[in-house]
Every structure is written in structure tokens, then in C-alpha cells.
N, C-alpha and C. Protein backbone atom coordinates (compact mmCIF):
# COMPACT_ATOMS: atom_id res chain seq x y z
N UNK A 1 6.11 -8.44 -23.51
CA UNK A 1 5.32 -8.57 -22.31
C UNK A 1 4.00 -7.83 -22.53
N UNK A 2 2.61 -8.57 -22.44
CA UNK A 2 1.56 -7.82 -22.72
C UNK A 2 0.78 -7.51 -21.48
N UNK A 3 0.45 -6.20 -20.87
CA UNK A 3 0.01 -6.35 -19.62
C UNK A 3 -1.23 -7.25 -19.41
N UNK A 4 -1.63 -7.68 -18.58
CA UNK A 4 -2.96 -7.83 -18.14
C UNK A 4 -4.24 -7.27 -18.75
N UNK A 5 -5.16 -8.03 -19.69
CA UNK A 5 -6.58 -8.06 -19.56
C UNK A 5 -7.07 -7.53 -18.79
N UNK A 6 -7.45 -8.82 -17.96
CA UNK A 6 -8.64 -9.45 -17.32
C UNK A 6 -7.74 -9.70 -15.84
N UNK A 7 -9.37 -9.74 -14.70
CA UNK A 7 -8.73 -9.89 -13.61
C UNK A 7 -8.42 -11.38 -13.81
N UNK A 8 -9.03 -12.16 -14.63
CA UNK A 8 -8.88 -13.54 -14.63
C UNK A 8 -7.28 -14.04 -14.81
N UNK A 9 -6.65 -13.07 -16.04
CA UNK A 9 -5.47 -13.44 -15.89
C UNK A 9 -4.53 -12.87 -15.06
N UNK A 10 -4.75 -11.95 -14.24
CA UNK A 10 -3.98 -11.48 -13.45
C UNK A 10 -4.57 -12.36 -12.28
N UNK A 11 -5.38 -13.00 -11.86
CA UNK A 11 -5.25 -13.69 -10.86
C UNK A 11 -4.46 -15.33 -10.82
N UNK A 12 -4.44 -16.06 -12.59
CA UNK A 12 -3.88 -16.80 -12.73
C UNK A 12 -2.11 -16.65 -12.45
N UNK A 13 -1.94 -15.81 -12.74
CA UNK A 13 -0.60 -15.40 -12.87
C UNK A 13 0.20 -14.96 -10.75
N UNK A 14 -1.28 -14.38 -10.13
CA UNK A 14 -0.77 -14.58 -8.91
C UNK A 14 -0.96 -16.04 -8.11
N UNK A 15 -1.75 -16.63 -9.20
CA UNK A 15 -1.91 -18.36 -8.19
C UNK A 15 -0.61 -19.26 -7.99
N UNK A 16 0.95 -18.78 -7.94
CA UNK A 16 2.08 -19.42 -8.50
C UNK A 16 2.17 -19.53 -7.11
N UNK A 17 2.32 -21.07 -6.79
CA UNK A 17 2.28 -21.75 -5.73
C UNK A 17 4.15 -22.18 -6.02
N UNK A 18 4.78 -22.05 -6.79
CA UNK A 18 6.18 -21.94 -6.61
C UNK A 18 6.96 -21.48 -5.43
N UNK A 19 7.85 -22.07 -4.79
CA UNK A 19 8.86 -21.58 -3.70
C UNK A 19 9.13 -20.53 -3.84
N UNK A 20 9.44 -19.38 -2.89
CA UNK A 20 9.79 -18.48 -2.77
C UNK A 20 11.20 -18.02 -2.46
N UNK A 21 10.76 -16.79 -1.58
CA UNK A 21 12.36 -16.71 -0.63
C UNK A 21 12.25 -17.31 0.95
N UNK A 22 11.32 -16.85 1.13
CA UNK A 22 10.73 -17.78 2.21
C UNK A 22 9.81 -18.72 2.65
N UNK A 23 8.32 -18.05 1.45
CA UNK A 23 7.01 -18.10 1.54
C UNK A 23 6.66 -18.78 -0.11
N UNK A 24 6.01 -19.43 -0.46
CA UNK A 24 5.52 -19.28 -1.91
C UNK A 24 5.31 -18.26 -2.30
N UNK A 25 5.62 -18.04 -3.48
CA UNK A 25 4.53 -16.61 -4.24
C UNK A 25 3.63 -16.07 -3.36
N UNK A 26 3.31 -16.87 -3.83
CA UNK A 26 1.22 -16.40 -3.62
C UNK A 26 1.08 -16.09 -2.24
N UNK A 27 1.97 -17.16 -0.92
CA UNK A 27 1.74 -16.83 0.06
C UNK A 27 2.10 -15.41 0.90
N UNK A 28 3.35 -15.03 -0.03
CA UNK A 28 4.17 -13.47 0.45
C UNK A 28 3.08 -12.70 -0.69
N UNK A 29 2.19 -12.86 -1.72
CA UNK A 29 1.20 -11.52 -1.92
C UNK A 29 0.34 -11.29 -1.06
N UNK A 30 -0.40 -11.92 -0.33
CA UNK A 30 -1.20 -12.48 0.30
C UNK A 30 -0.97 -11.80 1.62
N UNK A 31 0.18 -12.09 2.40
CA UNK A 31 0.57 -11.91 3.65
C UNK A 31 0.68 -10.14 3.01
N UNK A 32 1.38 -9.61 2.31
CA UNK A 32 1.59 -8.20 1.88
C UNK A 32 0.31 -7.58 1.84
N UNK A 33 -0.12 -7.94 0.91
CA UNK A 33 -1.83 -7.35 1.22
C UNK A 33 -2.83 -7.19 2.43
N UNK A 34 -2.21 -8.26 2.98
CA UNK A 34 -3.09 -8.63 4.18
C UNK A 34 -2.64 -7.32 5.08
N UNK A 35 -1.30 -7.47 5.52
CA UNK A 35 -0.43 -6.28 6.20
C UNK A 35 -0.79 -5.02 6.16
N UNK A 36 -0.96 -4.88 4.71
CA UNK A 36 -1.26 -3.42 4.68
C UNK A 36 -2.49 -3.03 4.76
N UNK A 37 -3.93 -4.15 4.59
CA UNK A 37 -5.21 -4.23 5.31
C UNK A 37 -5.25 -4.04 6.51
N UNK A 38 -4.77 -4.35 7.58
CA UNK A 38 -4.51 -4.63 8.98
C UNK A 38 -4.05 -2.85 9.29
N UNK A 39 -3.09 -2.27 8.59
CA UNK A 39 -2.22 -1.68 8.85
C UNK A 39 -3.13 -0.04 8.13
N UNK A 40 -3.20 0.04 7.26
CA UNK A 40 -3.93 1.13 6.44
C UNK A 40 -5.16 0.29 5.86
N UNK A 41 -6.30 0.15 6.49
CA UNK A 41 -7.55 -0.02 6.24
C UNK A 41 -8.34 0.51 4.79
N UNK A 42 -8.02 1.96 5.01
CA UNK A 42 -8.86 2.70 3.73
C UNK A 42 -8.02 2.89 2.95
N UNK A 43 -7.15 2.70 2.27
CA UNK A 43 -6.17 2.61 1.38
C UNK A 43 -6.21 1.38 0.68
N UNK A 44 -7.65 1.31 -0.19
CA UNK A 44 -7.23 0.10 -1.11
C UNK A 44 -6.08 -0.55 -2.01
N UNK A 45 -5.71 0.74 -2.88
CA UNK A 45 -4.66 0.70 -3.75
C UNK A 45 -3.58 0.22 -3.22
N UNK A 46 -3.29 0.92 -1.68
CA UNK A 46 -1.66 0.38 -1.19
C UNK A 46 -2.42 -1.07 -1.12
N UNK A 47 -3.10 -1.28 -0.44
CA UNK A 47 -3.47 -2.73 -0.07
C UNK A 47 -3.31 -3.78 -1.66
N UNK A 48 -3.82 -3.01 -2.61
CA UNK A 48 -3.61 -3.63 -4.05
C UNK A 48 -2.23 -3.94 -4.44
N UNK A 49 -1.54 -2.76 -4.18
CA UNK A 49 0.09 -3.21 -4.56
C UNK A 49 0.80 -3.96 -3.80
N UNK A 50 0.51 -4.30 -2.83
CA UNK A 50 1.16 -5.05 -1.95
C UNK A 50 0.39 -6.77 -2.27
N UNK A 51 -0.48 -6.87 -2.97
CA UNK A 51 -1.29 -8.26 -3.62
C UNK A 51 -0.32 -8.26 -4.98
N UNK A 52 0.16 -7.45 -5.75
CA UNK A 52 0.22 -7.62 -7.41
C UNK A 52 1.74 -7.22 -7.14
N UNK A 53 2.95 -6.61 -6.02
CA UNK A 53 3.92 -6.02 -6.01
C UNK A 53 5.06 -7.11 -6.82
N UNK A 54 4.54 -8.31 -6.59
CA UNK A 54 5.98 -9.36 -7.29
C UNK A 54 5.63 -9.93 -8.85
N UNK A 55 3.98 -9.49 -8.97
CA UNK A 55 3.15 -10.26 -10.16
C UNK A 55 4.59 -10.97 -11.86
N UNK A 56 5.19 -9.77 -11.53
CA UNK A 56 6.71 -9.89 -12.89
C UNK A 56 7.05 -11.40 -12.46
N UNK A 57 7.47 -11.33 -11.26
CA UNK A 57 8.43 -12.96 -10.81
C UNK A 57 7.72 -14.07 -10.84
N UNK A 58 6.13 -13.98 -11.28
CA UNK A 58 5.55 -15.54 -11.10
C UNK A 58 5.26 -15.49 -12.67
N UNK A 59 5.70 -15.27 -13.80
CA UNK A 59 5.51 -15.05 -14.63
C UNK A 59 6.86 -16.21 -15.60
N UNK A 60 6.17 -17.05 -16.30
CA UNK A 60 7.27 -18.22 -16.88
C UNK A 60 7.38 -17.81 -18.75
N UNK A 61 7.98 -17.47 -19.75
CA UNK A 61 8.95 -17.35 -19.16
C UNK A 61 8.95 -15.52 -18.31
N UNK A 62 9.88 -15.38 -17.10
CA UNK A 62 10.55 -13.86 -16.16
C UNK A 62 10.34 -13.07 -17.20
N UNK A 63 9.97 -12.16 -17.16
CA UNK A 63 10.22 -10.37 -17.87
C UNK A 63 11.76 -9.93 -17.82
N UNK A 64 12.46 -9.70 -18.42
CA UNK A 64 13.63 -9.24 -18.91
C UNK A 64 13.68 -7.96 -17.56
N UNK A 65 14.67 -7.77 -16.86
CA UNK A 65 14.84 -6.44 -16.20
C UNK A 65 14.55 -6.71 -15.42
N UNK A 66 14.00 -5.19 -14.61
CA UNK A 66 13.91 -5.31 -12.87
C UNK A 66 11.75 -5.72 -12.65
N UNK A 67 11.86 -6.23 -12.12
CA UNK A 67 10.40 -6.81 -11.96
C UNK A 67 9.51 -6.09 -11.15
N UNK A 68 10.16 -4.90 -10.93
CA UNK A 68 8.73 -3.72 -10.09
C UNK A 68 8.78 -2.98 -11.57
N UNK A 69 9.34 -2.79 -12.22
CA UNK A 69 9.49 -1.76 -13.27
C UNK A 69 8.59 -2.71 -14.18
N UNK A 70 8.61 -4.05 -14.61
CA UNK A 70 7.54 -4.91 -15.38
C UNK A 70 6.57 -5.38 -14.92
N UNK A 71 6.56 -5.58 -13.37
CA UNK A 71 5.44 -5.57 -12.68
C UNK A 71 4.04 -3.93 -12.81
N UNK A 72 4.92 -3.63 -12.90
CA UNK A 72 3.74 -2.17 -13.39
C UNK A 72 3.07 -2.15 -14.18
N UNK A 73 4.16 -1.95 -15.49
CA UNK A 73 3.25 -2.22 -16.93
C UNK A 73 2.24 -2.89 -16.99
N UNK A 74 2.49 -4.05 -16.25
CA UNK A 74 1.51 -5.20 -16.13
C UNK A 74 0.02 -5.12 -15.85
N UNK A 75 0.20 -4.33 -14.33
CA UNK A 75 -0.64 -4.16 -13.72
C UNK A 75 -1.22 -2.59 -14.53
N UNK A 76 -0.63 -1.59 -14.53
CA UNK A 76 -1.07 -0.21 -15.01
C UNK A 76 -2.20 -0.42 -15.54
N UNK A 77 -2.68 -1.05 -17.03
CA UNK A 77 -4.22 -0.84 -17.05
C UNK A 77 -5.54 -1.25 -16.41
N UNK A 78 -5.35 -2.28 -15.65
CA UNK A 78 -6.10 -2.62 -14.71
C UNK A 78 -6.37 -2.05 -13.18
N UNK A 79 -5.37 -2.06 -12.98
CA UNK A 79 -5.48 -1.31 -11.66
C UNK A 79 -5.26 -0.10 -11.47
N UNK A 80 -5.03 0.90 -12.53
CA UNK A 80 -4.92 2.43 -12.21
C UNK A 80 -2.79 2.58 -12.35
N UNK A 81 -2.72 4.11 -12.33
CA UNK A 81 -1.43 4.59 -12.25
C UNK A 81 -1.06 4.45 -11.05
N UNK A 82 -1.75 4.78 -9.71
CA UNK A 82 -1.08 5.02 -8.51
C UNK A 82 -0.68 3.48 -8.28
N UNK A 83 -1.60 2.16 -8.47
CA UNK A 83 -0.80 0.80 -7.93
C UNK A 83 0.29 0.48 -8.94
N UNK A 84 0.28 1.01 -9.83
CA UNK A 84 1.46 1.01 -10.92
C UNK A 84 2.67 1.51 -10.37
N UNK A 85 2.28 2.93 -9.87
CA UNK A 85 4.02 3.90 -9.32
C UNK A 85 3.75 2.92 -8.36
N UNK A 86 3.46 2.32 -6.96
CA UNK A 86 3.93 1.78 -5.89
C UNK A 86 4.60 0.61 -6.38
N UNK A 87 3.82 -0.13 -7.31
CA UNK A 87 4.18 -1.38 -7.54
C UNK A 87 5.94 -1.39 -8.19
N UNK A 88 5.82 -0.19 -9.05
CA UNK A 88 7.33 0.43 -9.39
C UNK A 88 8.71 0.85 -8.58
N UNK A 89 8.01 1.12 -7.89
CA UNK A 89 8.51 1.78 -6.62
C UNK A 89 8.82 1.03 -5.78
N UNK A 90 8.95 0.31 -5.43
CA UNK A 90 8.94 -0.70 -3.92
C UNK A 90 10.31 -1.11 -4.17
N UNK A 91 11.16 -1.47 -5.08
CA UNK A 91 12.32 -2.01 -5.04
C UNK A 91 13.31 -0.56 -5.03
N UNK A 92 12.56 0.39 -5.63
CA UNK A 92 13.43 1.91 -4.71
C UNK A 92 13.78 2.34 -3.46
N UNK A 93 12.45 1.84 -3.20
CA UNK A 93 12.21 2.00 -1.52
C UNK A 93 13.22 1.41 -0.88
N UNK A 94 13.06 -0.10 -1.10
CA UNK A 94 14.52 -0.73 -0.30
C UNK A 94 15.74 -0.51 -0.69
N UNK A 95 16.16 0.10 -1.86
CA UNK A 95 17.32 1.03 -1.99
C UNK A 95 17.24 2.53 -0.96
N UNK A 96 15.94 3.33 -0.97
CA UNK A 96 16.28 4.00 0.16
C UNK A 96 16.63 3.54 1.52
N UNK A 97 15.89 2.45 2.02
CA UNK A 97 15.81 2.47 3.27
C UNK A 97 16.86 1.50 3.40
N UNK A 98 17.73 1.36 2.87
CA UNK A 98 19.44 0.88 3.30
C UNK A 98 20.03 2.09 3.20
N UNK A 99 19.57 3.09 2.07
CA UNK A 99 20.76 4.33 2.27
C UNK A 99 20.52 4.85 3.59
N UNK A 100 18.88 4.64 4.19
CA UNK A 100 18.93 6.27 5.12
C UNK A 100 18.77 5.26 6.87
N UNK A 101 18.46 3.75 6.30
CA UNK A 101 18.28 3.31 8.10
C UNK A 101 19.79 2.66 8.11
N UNK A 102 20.78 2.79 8.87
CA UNK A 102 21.51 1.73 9.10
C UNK A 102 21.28 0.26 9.30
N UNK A 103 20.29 -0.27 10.07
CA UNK A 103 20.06 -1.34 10.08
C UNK A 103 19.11 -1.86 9.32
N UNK A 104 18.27 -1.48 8.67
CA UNK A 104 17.16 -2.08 7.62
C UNK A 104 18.21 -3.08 7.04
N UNK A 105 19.29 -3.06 6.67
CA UNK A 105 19.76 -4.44 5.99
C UNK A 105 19.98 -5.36 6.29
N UNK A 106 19.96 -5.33 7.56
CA UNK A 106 20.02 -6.17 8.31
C UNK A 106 18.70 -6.92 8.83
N UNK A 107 17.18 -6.88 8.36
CA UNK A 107 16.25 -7.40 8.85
C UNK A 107 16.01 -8.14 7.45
N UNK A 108 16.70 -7.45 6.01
CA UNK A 108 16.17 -8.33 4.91
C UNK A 108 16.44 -9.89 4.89
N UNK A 109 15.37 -10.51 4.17
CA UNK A 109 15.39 -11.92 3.73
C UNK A 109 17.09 -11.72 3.22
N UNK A 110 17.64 -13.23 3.67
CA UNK A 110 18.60 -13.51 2.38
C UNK A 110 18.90 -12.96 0.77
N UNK A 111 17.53 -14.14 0.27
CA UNK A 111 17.46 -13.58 -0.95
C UNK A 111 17.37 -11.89 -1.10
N UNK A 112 16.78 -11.15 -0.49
CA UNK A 112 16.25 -9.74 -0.67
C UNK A 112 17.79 -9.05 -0.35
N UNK A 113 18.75 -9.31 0.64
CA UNK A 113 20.10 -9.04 0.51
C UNK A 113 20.72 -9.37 -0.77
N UNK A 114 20.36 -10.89 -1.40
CA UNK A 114 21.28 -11.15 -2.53
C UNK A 114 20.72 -10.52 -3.68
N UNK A 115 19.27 -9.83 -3.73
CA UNK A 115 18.86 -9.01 -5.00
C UNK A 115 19.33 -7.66 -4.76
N UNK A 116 19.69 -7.44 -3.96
CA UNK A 116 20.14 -5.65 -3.54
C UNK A 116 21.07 -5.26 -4.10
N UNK A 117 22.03 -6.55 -4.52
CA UNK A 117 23.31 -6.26 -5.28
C UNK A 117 23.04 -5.70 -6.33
N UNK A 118 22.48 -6.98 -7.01
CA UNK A 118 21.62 -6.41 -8.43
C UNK A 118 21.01 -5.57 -8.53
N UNK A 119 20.29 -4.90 -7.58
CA UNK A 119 19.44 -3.44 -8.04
C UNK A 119 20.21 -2.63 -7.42
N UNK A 120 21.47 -2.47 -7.31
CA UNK A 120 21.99 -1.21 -7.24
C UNK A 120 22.95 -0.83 -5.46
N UNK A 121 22.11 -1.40 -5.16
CA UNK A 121 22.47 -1.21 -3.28
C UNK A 121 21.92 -0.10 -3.27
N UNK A 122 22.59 0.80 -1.97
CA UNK A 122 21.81 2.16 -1.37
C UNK A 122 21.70 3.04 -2.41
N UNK A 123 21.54 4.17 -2.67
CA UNK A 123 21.49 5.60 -3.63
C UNK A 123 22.38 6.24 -3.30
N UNK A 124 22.56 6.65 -4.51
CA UNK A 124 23.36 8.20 -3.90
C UNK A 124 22.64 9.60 -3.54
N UNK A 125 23.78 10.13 -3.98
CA UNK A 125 22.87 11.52 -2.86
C UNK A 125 21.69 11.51 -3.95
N UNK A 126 21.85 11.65 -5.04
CA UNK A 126 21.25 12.23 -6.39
C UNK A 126 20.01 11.16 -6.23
N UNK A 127 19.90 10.28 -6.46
CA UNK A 127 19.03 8.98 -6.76
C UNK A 127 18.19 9.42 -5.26
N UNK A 128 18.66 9.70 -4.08
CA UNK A 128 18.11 9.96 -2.70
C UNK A 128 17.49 11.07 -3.05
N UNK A 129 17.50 11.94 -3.53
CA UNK A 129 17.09 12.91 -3.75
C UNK A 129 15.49 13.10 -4.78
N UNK A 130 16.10 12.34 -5.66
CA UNK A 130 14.93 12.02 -6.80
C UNK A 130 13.80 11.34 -6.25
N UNK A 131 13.74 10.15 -5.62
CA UNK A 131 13.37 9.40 -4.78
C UNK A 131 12.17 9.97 -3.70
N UNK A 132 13.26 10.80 -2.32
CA UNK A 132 12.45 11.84 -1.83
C UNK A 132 11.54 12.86 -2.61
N UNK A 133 11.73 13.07 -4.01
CA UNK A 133 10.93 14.38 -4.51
C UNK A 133 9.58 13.55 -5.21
N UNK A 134 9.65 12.15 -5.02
CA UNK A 134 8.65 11.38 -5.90
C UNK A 134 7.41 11.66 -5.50
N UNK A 135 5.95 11.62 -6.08
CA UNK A 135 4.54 11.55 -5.29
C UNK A 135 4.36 10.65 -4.29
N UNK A 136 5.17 9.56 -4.70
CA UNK A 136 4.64 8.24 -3.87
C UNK A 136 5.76 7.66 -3.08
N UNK A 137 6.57 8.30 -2.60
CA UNK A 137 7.79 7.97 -1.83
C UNK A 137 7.68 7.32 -1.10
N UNK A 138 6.93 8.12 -0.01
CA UNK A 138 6.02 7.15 1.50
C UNK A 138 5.50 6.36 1.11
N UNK A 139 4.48 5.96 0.57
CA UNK A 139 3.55 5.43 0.53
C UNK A 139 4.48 3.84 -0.38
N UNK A 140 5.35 3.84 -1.17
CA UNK A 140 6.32 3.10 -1.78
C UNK A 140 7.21 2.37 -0.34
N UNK A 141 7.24 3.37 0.58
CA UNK A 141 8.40 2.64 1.90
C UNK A 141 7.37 1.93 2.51
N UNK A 142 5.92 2.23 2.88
CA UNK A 142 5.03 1.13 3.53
C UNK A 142 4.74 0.01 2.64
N UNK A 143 4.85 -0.11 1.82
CA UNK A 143 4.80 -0.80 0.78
C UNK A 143 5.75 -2.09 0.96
N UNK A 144 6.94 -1.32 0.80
CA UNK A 144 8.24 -2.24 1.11
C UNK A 144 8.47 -2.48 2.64
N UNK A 145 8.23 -1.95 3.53
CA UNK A 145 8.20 -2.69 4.86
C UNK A 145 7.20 -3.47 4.55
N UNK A 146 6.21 -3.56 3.81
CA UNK A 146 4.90 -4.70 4.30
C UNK A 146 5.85 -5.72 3.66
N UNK A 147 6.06 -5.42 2.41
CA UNK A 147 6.90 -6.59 1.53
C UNK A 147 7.89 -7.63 2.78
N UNK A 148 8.72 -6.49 3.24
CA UNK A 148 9.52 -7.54 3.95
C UNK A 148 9.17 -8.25 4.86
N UNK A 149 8.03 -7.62 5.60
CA UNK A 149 7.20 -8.60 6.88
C UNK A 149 6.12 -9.87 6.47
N UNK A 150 6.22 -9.42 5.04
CA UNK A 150 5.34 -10.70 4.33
C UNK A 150 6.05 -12.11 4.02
N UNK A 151 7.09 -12.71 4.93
CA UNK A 151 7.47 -13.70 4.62
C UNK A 151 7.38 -14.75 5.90
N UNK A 152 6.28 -15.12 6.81
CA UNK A 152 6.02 -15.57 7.66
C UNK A 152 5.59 -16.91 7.28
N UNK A 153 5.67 -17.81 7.95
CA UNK A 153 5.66 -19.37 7.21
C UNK A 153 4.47 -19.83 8.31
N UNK A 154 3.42 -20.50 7.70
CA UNK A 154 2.03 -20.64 8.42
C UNK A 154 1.25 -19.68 8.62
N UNK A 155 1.67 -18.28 7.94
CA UNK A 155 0.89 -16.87 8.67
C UNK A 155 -0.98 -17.52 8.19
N UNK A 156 -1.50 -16.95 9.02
CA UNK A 156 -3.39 -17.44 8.38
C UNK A 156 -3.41 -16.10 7.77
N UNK A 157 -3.74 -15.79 6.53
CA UNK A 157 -4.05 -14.24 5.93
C UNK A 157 -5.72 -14.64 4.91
N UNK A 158 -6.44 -14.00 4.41
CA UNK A 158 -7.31 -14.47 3.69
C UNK A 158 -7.03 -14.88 2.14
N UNK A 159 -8.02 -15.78 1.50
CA UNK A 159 -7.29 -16.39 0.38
C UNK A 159 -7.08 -15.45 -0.66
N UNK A 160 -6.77 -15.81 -2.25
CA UNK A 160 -6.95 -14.79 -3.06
C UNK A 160 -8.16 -14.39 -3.79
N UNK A 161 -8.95 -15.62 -3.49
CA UNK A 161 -10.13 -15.29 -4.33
C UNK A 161 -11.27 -14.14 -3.51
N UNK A 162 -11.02 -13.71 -1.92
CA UNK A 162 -11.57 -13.08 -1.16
C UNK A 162 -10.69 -11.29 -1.75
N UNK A 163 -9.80 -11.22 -2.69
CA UNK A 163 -9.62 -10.11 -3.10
C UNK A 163 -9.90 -9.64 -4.06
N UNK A 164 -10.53 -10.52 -5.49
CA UNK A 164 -11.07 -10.41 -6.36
C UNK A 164 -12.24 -9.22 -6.27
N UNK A 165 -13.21 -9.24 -5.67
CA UNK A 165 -14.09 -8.27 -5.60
C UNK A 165 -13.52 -7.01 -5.87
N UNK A 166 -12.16 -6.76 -4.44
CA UNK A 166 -11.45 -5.31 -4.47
C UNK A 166 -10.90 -5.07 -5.97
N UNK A 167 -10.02 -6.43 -6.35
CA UNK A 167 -9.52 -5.98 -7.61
C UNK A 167 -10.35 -5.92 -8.91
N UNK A 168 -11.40 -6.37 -8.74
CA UNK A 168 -13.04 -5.96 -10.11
C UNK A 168 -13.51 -4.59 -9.80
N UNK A 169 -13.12 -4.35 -8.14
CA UNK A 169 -13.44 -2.88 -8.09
C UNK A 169 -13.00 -2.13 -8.64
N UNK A 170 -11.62 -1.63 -9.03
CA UNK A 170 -10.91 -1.17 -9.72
C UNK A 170 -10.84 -1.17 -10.78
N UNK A 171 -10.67 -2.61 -11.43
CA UNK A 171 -10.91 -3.08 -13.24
C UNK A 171 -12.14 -2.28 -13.67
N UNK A 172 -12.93 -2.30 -12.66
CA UNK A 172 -14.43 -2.03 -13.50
C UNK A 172 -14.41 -0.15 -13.49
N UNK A 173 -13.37 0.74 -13.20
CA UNK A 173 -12.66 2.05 -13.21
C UNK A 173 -12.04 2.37 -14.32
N UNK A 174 -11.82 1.46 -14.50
CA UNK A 174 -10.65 1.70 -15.78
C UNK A 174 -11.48 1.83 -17.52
């Protein structure tokens, strides 16, 4: 798996108009980004990881493993370390927030119930623990609530090429 260049190919790679769990690809990055625009304004980066958080799954052939953990790599030289740990992070998150909300499992997508198996289900104390002591803990759980509210069918959010600028902002950091 070679990360990302260019924003060029990281934007090809988010144009995957493929079915989703609810939404196409592209349409649940989109709605995620958007969310966390709406939601945390001056926080580009969260707003970034929530555009690039699934980038592993539109990828033919899939990355071997868990796809926030290859979704990083991916992204890491382009967009900095911090959209890297969130982007890493987000499938932790929804392992926390089944260990610590009772009902959060109950609001997930289907599919996002039937991947939970596979990544593990809740934490234990230990993994809860590690988790809580992380830099980006919080900022990983807004992340993953945007994720899950990003599956709205007709949502109007702005396109992808209106995020390019933000994400040249960054490239051109690195």
C-alpha cells in the first residue's frame, strides 16, 4: 500500500461513487465533513478526517486489515499526523462508545453493527483505559459520531471538489 502523493490521487480515490452502507462512498465523506463543518467550524483537520476517514474502503484492490489503521498511512503524509491519529482512531472510538454508552449500539448502521464484530466489540477495562489516555480521544469520538450521522440519503452537503482548496492547504504544509 503506497500512501498518497498528490491531492490528485487522493481525491481520485475519494470519487468512489460505489454503494455503501447506506450512502455511496463519496456521499458518507462528504456528509462527515460537512457535519463536522457545521458542527466545529475552526477545526479544519477534524473537518479533514471526517472527508478521508473511510479513504482504505474505496480503494480496489481493499488494504489488508482494519481500514482506519490503512486509512492513515495513507493519508499521514499529506495531511499531517493529527488527521492521521483521528483517521486511526475513529473505529476505536466506536469500540468505546459501545463500551461506555449503553445505547450507542443501538443507533449504528447495520453494516457498522456487522463490522463491530470484526473489530473487536466494546474494550476492556485495559483497551478503555489506553484509549481514554490517548491525545486524540475526544476529538476521535466527534469524529465517529459525525461518521455515524453521515449516512442520510438525499442529504445536500457541498461537492468534493469545493474541499480541495482545504486539502492543498495542508499538502502545501507538508
Amino acid at each position: 500500500m503506497t500512501p498518497f502523493a498528490t491531492t490528485n490521487e487522493l481525491f481520485a480515490a475519494l470519487a468512489d461513487e460505489r454503494p455503501g452502507d447506506v450512502v455511496s462512498a463519496l456521499s458518507h465523506a462528504l456528509q462527515c465533513a460537512w457535519l463536522l463543518q457545521q458542527q466545529w467550524p475552526l477545526d479544519e483537520e477534524l473537518q479533514l478526517a471526517g472527508l478521508v476517514h473511510d479513504v482504505a474502503s474505496s480503494l480496489e484492490p481493499r488494504p489488508p486489515g482494519c481500514h482506519a489503521a490503512a486509512g492513515s498511512q495513507l493519508v499521514r503524509g499529506l495531511l499531517g499526523p493529527r488527521v492521521a491519529a483521528l483517521v486511526a482512531g475513529h473505529v476505536a472510538a466506536k469500540r468505546w462508545l459501545v463500551s461506555c454508552e449503553p445505547t450507542y449500539r443501538n443507533r449504528l448502521s447495520d453494516n457498522s453493527r456487522g463490522t463491530l464484530a470484526c473489530q473487536g466489540e466494546g474494550f476492556s477495562a485495559l483497551e478503555l483505559a489506553e484509549f481514554e489516555a490517548s491525545q486524540y480521544a475526544a476529538d476521535c469520538v466527534l469524529l465517529r459520531r459525525a461518521d455515524d450521522d453521515a449516512k442520510q440519503p438525499g442529504r445536500i452537503v457541498a461537492s468534493l471538489g469545493s474541499w480541495r482548496p482545504l486539502v492543498e492547504k495542508y499538502v502545501s504544509r507538508r
